[in-house]
C-alpha atoms as a PDB file:
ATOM      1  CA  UNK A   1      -8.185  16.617   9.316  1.00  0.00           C
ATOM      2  CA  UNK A   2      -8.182  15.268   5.919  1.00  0.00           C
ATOM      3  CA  UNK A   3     -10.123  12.604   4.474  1.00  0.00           C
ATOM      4  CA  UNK A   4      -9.175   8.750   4.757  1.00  0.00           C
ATOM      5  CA  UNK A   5     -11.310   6.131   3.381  1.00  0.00           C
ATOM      6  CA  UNK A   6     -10.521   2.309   3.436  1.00  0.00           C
ATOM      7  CA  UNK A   7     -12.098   0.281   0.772  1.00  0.00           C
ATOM      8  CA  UNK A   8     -11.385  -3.653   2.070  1.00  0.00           C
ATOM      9  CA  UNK A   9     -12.086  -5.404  -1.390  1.00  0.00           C
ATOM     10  CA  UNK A  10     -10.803  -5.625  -4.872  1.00  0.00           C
ATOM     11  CA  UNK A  11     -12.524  -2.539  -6.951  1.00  0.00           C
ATOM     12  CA  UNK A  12     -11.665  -0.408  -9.685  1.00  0.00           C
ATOM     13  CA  UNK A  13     -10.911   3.637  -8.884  1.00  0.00           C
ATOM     14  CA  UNK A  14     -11.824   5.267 -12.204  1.00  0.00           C
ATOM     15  CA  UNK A  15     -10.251   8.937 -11.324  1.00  0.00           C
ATOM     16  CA  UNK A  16     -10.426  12.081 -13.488  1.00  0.00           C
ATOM     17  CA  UNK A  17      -6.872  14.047 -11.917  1.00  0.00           C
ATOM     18  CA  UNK A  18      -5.857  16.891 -12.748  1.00  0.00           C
ATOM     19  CA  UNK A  19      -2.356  17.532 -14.640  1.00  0.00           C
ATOM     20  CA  UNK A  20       0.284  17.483 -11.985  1.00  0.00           C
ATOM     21  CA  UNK A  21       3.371  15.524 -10.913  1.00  0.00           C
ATOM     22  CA  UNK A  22       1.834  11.957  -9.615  1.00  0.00           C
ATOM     23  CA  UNK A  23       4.248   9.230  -8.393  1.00  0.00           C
ATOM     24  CA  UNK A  24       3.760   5.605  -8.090  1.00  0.00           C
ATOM     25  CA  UNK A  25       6.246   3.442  -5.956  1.00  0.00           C
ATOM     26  CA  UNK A  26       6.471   0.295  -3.719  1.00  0.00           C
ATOM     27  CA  UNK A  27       7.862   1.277  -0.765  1.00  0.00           C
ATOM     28  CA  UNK A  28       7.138  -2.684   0.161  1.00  0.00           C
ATOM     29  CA  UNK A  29       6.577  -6.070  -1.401  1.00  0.00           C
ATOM     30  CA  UNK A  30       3.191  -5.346   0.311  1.00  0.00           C
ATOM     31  CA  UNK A  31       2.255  -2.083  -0.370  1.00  0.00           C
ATOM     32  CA  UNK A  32       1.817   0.171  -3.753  1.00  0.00           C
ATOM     33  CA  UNK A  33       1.859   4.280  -2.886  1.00  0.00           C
ATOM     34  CA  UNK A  34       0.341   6.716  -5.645  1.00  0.00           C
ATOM     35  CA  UNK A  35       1.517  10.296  -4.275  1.00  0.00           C
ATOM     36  CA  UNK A  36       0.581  13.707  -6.149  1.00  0.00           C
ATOM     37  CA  UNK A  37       0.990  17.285  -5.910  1.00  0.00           C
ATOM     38  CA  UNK A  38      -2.475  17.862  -5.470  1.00  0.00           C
ATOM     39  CA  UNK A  39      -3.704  16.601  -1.863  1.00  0.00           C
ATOM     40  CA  UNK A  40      -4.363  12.750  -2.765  1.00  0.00           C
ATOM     41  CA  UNK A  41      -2.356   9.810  -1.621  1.00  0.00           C
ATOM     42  CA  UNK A  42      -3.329   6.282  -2.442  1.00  0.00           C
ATOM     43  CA  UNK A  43      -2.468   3.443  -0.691  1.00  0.00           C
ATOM     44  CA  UNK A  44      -2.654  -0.124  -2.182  1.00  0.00           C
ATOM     45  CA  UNK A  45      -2.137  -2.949   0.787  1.00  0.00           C
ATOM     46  CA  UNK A  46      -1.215  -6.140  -1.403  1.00  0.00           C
ATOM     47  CA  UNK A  47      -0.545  -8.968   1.877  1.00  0.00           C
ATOM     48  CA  UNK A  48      -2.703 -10.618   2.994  1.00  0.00           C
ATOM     49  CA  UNK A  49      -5.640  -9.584   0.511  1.00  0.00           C
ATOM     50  CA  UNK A  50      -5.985  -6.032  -1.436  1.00  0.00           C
ATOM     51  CA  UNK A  51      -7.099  -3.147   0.735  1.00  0.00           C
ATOM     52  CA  UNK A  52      -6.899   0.477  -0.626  1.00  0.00           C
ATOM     53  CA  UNK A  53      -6.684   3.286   1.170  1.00  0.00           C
ATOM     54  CA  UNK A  54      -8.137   6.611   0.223  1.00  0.00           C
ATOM     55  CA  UNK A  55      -6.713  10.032   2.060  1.00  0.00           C
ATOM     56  CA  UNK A  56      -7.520  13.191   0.753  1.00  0.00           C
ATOM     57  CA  UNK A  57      -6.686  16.802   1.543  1.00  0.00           C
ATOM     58  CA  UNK A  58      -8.599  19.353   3.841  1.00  0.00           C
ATOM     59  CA  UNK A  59      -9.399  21.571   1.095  1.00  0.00           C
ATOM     60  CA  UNK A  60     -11.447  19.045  -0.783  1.00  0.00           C
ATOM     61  CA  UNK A  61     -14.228  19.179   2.251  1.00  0.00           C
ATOM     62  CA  UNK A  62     -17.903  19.261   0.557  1.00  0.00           C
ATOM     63  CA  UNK A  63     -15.994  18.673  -2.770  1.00  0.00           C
ATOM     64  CA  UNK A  64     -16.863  14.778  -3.191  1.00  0.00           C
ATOM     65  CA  UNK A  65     -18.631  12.784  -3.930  1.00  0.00           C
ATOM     66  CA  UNK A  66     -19.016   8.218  -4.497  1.00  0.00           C
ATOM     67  CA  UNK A  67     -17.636   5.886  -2.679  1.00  0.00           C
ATOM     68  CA  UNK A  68     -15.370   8.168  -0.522  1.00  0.00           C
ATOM     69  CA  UNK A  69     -18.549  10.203   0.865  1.00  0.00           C
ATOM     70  CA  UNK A  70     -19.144  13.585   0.892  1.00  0.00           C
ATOM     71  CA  UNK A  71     -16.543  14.432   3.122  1.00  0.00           C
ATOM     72  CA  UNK A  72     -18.938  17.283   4.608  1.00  0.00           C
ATOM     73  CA  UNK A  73     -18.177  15.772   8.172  1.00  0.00           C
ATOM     74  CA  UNK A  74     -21.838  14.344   8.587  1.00  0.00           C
ATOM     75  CA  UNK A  75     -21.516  10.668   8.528  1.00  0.00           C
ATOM     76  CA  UNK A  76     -25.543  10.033   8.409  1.00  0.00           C
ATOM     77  CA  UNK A  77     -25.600  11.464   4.638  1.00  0.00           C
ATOM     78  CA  UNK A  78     -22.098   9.805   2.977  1.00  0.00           C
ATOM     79  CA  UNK A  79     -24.072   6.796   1.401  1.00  0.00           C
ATOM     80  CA  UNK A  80     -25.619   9.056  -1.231  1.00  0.00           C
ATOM     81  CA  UNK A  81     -26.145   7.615  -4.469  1.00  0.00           C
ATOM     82  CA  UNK A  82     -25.745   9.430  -7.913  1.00  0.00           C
ATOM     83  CA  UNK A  83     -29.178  10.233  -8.273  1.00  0.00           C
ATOM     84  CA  UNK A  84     -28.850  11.890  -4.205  1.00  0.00           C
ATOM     85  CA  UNK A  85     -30.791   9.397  -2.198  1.00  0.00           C
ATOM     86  CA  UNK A  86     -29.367   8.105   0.554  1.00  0.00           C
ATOM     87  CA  UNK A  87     -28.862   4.193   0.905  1.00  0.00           C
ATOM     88  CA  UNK A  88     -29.302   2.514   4.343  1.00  0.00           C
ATOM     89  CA  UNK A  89     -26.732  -0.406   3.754  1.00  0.00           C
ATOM     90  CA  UNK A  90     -23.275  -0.618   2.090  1.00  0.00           C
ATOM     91  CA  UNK A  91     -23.987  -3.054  -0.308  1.00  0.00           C
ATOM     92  CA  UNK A  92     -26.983  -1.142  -1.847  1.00  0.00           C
ATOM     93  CA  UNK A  93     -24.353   1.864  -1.854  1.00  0.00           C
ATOM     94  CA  UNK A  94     -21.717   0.420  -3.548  1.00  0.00           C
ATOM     95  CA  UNK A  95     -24.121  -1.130  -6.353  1.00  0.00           C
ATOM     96  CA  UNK A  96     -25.141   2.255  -6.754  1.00  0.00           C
ATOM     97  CA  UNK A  97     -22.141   3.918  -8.144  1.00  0.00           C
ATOM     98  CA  UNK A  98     -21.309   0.912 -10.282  1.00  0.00           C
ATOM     99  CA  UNK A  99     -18.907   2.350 -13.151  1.00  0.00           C
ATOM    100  CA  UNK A 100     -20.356  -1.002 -15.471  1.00  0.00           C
ATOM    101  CA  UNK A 101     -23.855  -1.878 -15.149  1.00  0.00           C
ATOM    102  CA  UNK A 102     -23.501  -5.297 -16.126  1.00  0.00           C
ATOM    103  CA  UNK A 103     -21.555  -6.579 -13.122  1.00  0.00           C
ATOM    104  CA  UNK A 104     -23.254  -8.342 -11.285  1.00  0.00           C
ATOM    105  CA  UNK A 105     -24.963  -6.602  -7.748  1.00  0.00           C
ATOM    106  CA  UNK A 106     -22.924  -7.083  -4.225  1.00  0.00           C
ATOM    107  CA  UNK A 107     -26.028  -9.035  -2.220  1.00  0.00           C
ATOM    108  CA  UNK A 108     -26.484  -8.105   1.548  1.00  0.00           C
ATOM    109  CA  UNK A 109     -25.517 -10.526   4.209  1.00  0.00           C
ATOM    110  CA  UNK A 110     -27.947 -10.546   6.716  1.00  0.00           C
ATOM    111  CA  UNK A 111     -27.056 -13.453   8.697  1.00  0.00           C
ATOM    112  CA  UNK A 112     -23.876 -14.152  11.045  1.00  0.00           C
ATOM    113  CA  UNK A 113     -21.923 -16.364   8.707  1.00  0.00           C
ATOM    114  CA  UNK A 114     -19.642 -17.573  12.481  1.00  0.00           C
ATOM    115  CA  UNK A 115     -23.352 -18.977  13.027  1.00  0.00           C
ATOM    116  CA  UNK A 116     -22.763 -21.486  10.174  1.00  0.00           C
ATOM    117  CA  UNK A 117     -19.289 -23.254  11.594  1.00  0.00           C
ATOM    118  CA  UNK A 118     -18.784 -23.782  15.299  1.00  0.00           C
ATOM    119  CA  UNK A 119     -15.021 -24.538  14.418  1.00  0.00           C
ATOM    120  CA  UNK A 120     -14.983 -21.163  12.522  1.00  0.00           C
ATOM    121  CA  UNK A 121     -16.780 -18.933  15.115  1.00  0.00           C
ATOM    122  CA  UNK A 122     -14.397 -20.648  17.803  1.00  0.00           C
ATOM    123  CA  UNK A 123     -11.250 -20.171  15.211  1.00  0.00           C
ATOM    124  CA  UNK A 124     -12.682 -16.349  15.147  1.00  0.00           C
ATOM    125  CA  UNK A 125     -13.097 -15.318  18.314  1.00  0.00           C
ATOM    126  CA  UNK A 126      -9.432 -17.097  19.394  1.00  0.00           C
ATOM    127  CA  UNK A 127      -7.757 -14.959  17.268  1.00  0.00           C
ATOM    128  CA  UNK A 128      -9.341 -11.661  17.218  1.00  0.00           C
ATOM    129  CA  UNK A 129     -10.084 -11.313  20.867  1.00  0.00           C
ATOM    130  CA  UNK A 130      -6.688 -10.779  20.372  1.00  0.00           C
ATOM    131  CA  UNK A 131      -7.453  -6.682  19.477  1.00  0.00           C
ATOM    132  CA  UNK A 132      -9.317  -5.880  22.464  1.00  0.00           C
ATOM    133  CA  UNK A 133      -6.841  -8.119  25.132  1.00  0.00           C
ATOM    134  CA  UNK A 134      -5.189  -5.689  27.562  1.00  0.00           C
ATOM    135  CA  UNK A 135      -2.158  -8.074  27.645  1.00  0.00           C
ATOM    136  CA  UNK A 136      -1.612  -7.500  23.892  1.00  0.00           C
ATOM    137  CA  UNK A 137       0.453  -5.528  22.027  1.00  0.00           C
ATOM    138  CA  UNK A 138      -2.646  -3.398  20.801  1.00  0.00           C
ATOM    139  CA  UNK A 139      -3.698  -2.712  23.939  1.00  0.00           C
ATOM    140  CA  UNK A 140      -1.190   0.442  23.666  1.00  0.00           C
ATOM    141  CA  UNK A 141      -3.693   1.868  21.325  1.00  0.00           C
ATOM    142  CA  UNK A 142      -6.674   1.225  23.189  1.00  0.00           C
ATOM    143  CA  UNK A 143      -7.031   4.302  24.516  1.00  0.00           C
ATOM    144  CA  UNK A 144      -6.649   6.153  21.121  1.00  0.00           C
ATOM    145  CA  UNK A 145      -8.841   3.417  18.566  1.00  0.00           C
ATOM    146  CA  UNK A 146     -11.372   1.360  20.295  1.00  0.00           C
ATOM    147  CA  UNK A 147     -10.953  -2.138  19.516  1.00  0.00           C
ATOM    148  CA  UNK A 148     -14.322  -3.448  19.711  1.00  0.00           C
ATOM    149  CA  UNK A 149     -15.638  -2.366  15.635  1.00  0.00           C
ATOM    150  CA  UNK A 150     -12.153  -4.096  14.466  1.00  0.00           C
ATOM    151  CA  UNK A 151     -13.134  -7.199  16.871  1.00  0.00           C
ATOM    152  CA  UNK A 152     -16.553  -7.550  15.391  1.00  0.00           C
ATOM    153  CA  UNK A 153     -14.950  -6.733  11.891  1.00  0.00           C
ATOM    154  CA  UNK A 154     -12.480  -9.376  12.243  1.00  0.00           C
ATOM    155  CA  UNK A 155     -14.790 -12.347  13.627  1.00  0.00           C
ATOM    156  CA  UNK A 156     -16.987 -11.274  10.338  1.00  0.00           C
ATOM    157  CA  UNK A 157     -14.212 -11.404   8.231  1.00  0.00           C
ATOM    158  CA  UNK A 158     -12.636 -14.466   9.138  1.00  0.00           C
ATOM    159  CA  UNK A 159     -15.823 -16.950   8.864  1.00  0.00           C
ATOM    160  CA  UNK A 160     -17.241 -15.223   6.258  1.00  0.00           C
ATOM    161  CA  UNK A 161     -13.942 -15.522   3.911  1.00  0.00           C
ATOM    162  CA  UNK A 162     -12.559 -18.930   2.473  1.00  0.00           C
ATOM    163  CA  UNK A 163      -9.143 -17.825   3.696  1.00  0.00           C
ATOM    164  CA  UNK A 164      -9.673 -16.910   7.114  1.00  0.00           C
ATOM    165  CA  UNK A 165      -6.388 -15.779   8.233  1.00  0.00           C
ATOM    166  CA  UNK A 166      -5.944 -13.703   5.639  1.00  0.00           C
ATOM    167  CA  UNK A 167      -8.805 -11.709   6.083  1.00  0.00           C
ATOM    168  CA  UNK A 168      -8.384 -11.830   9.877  1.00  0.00           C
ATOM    169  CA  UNK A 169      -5.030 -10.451   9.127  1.00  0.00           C
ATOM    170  CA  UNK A 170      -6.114  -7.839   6.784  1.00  0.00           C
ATOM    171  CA  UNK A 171      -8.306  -6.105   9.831  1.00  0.00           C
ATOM    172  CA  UNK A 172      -5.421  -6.636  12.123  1.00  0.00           C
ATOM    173  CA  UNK A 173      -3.626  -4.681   9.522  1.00  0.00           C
ATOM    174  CA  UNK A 174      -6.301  -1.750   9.222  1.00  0.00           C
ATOM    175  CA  UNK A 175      -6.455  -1.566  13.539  1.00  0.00           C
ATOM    176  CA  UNK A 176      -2.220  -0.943  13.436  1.00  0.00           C
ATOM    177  CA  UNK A 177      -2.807   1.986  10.363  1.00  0.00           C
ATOM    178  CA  UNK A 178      -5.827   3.206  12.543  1.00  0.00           C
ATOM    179  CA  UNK A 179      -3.623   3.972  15.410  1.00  0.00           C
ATOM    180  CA  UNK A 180      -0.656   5.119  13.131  1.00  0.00           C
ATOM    181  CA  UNK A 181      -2.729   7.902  12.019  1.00  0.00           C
ATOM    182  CA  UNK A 182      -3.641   8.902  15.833  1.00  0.00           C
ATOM    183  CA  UNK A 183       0.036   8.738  16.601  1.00  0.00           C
ATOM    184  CA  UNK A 184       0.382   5.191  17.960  1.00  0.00           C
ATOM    185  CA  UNK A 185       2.899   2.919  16.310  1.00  0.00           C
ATOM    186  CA  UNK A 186       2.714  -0.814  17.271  1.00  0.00           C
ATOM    187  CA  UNK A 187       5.785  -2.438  16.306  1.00  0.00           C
ATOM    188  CA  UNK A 188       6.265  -5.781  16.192  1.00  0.00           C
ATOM    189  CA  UNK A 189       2.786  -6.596  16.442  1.00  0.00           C
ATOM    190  CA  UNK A 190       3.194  -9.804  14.207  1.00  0.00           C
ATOM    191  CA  UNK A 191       5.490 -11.465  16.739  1.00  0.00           C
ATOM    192  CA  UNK A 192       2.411 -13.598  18.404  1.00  0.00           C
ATOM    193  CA  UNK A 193      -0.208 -13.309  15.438  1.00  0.00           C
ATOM    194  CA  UNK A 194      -0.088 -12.989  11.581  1.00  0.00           C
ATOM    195  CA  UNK A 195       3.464 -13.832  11.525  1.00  0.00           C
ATOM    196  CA  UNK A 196       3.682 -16.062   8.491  1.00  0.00           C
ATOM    197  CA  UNK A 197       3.855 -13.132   6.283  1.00  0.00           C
ATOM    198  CA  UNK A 198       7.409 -12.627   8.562  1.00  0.00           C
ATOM    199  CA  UNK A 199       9.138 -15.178   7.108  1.00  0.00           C
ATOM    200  CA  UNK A 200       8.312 -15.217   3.411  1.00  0.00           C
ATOM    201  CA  UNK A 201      10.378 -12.636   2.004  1.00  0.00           C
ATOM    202  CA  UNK A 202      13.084 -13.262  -0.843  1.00  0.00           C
ATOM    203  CA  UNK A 203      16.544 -14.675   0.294  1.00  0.00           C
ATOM    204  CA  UNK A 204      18.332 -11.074  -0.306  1.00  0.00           C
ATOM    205  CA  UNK A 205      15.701  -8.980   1.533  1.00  0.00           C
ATOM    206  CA  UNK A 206      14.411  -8.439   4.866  1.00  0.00           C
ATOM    207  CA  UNK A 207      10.959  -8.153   6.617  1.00  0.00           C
ATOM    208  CA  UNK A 208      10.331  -4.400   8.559  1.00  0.00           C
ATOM    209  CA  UNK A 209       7.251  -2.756  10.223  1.00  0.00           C
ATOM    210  CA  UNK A 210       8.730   0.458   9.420  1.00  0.00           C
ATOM    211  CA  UNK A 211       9.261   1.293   6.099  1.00  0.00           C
ATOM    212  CA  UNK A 212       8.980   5.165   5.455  1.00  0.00           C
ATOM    213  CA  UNK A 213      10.891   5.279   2.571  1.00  0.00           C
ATOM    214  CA  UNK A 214      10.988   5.028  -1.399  1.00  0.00           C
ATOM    215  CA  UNK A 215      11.886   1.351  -1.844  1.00  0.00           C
ATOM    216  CA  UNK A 216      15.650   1.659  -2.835  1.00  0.00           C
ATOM    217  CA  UNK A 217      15.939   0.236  -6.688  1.00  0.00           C
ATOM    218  CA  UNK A 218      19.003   0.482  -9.443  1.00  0.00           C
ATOM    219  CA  UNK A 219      16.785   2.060 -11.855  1.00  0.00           C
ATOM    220  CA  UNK A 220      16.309   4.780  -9.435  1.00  0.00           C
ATOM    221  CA  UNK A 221      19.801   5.974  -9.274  1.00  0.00           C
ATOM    222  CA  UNK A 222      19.741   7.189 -12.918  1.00  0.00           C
ATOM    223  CA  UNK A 223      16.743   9.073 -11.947  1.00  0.00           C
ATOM    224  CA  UNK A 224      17.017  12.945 -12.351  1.00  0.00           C
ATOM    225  CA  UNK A 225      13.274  13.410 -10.328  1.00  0.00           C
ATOM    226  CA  UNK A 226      12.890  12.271  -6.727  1.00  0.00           C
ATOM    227  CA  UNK A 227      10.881   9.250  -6.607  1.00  0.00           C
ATOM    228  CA  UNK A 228       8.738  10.042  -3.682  1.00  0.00           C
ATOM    229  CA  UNK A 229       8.761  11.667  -0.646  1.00  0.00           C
ATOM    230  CA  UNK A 230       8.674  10.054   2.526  1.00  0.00           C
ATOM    231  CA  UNK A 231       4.880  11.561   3.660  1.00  0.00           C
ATOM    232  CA  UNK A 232       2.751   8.590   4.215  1.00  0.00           C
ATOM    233  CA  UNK A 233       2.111   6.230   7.125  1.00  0.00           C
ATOM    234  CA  UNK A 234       5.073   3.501   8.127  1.00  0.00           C
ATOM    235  CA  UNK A 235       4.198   0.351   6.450  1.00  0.00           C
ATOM    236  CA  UNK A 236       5.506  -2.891   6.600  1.00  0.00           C
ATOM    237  CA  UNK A 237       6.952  -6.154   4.002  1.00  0.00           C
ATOM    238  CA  UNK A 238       9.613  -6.961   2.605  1.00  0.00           C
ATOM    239  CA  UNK A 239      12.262  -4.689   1.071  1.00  0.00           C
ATOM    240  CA  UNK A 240      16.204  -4.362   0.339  1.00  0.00           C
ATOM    241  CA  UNK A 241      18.359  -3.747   3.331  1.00  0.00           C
ATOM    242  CA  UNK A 242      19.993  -0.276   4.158  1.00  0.00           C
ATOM    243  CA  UNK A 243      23.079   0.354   1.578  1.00  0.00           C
ATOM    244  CA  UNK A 244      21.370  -2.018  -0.901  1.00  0.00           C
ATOM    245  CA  UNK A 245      19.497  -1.848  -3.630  1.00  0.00           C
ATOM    246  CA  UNK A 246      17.079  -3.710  -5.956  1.00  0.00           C
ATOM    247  CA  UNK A 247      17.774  -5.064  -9.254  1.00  0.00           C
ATOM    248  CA  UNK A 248      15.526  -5.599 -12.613  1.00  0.00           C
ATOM    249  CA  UNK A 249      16.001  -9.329 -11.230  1.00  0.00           C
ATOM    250  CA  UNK A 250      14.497  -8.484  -7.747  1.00  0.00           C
ATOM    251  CA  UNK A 251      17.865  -9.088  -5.889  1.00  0.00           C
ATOM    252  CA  UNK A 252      19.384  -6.791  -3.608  1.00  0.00           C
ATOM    253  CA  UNK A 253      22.857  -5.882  -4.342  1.00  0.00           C
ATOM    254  CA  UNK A 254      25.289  -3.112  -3.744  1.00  0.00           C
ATOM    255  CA  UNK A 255      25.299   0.380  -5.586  1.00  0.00           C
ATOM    256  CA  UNK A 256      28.729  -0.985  -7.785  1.00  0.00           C
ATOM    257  CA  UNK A 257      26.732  -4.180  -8.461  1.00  0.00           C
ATOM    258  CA  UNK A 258      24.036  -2.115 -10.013  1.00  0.00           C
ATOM    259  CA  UNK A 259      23.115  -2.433 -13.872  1.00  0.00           C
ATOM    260  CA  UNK A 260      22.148   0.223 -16.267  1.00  0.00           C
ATOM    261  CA  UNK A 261      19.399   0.868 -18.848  1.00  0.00           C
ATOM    262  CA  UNK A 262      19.031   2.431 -21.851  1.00  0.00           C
ATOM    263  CA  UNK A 263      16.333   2.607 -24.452  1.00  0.00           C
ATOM    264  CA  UNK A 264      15.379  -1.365 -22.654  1.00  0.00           C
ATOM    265  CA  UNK A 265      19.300  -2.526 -23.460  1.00  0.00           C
ATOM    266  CA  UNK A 266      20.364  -3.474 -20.036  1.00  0.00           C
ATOM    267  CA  UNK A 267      24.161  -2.705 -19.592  1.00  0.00           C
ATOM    268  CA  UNK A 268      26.064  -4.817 -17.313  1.00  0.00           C
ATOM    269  CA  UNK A 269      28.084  -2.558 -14.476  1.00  0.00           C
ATOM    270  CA  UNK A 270      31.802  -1.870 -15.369  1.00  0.00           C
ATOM    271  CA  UNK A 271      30.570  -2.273 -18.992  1.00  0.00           C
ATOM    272  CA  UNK A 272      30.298   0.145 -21.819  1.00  0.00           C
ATOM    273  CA  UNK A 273      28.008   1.537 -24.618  1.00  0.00           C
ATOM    274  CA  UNK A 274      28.352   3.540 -27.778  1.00  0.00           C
ATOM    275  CA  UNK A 275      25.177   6.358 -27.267  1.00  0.00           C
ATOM    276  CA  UNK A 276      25.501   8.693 -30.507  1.00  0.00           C
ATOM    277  CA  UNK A 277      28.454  10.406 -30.403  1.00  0.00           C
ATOM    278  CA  UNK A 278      29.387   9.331 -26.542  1.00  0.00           C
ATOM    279  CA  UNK A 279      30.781   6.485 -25.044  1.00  0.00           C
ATOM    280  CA  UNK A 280      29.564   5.824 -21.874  1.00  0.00           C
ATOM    281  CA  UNK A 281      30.683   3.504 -18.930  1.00  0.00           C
ATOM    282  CA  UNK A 282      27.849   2.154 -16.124  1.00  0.00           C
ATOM    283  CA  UNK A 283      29.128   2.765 -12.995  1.00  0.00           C
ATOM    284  CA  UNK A 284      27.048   3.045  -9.612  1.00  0.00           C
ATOM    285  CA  UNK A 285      23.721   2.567 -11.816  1.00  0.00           C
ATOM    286  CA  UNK A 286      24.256   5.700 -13.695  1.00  0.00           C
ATOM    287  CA  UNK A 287      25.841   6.229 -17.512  1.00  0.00           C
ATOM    288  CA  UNK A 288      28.761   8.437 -17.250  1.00  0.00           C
ATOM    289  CA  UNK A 289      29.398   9.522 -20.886  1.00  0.00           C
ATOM    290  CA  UNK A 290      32.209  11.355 -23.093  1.00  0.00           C
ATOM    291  CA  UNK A 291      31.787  12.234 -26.731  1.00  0.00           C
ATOM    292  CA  UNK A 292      34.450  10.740 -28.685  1.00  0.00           C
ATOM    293  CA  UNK A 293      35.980  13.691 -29.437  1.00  0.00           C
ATOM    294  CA  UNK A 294      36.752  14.438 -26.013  1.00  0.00           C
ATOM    295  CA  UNK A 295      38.014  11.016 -25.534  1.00  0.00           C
ATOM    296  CA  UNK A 296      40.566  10.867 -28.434  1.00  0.00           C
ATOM    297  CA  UNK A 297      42.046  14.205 -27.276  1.00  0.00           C
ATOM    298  CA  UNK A 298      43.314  13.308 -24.284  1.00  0.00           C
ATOM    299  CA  UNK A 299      44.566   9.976 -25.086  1.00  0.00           C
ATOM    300  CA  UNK A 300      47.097  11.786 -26.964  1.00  0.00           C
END
């Protein structure tokens, strides 16, 4: 089984990689995938708040080391520190293996921060008791992720954060990948919670739970590489619907509507450019060229 980490907070990934191919894409409005050749995939959850996860091929066990663990299987030993002690609490841990000393240290919450805010703990529980109700869509997944460390996660998360839905959401979010990667897709799980992400994409695209795909874009049609593959877990947000594709303006629009590029001049479809000894029409995204020579001999 390989390697998954999720890191719930804003940080910065300094990575030594090796040379191979690497590809970056959004197969969402809400998501950012880093792919390589090499066993690591990278997954950058944008809505509600930044989450990143980690996953990392089987033949990397033993072979790492930080904030991803040791990935030796042995969960009492993964908080090790640089210097190989072990840390008993995450925010010790993550100081730790600061990459700049000078930030400032990540302090330890001891107390319930739901304690501080009846109206928050109450706000909490409504919501999240959600996870673990068997008349819920998650209860399909019960039987595969227990619900109960997401509950406590997301009671935490919402009265301890100054946007509570958001991070209430974001855990909601983490319990639907958790049972994608055991098999168990729960569409439509934003119908009675978390549904105001639904209804805020742009006017030309639409909102899916089940985006497996590169996200379609112009630019990508005068690509001679493939973009990505379509290995990673189904996500959701907003993206251009099927036959459509995405412009340098954001808007979906058909294949003959799309533009073309070249060395940053952006050529209008239908419309032509002089490239060296070529002239070259955009059609369908892509320069079609013919030198001139060509051109002038069989116009005679």
């Amino acid at each position: 089984e390989a390697l998954s980490v999720l890191f719930p907070a804003v940080i910065s990934l300094f990575v030594f990689l090796p040379i191979a191919d690497i590809s970056v894409f959004k197969p969402s409005s809400f998501h950012v995938m880093l792919q390589t050749s090499f066993g690591l995939q990278v997954q950058i959850q944008l809505v509600p708040i930044m989450q990143v996860y980690v996953t990392l091929d089987e033949s990397y066990k033993t072979k790492t080391q930080g904030l991803c663990g040791n990935f030796n299987k042995v969960l009492s030993d993964d908080m090790k520190t640089p210097q190989g002690m072990v840390e008993g609490t995450a925010s010790s841990f993550g100081n730790s293996w600061k990459a700049n000393p000078t930030c400032r240290d990540r302090e330890e919450r001891l107390d319930d921060p739901c304690s501080l805010s009846v109206e928050n703990e109450n706000y909490a529980k409504h919501w999240c008791s959600m996870l673990r109700s068997s008349d819920s869509t998650f209860a399909k997944c019960h039987a595969m992720v227990d619900p109960e460390l997401y509950y406590k996660r997301c009671t935490y998360a919402s009265c301890n954060c100054e946007k509570s839905e958001d991070c209430l959401c974001a855990v909601f979010s983490s319990y639907v990948r958790d049972c994608a990667t055991k098999g168990v897709v729960l569409s439509g799980w934003r119908e009675n919670v978390c549904d105001k992400y639904i209804g805020n994409c742009p006017v030309s695209q639409t909102y899916s739970d089940q985006l497996q795909r590169c996200q379609l874009t112009c630019s990508s049609l005068a690509s001679k590489s493939q973009g990505c593959t379509n290995d990673f877990l189904p996500v959701d947000g907003c993206s251009c619907p099927d036959g459509l594709y995405m412009d340098d303006r954001g808007t979906c629009v058909p294949m003959d509507k799309c533009p073309c590029f070249h060395n940053g001049v952006h050529i209008k479809p239908g419309k032509s450019i002089n490239i060296q000894e070529e002239h070259c029409v955009c059609n369908n995204g892509k320069l079609h060229c013919r030198s001139w020579k060509m051109r002038s001999e069989s116009s005679k």
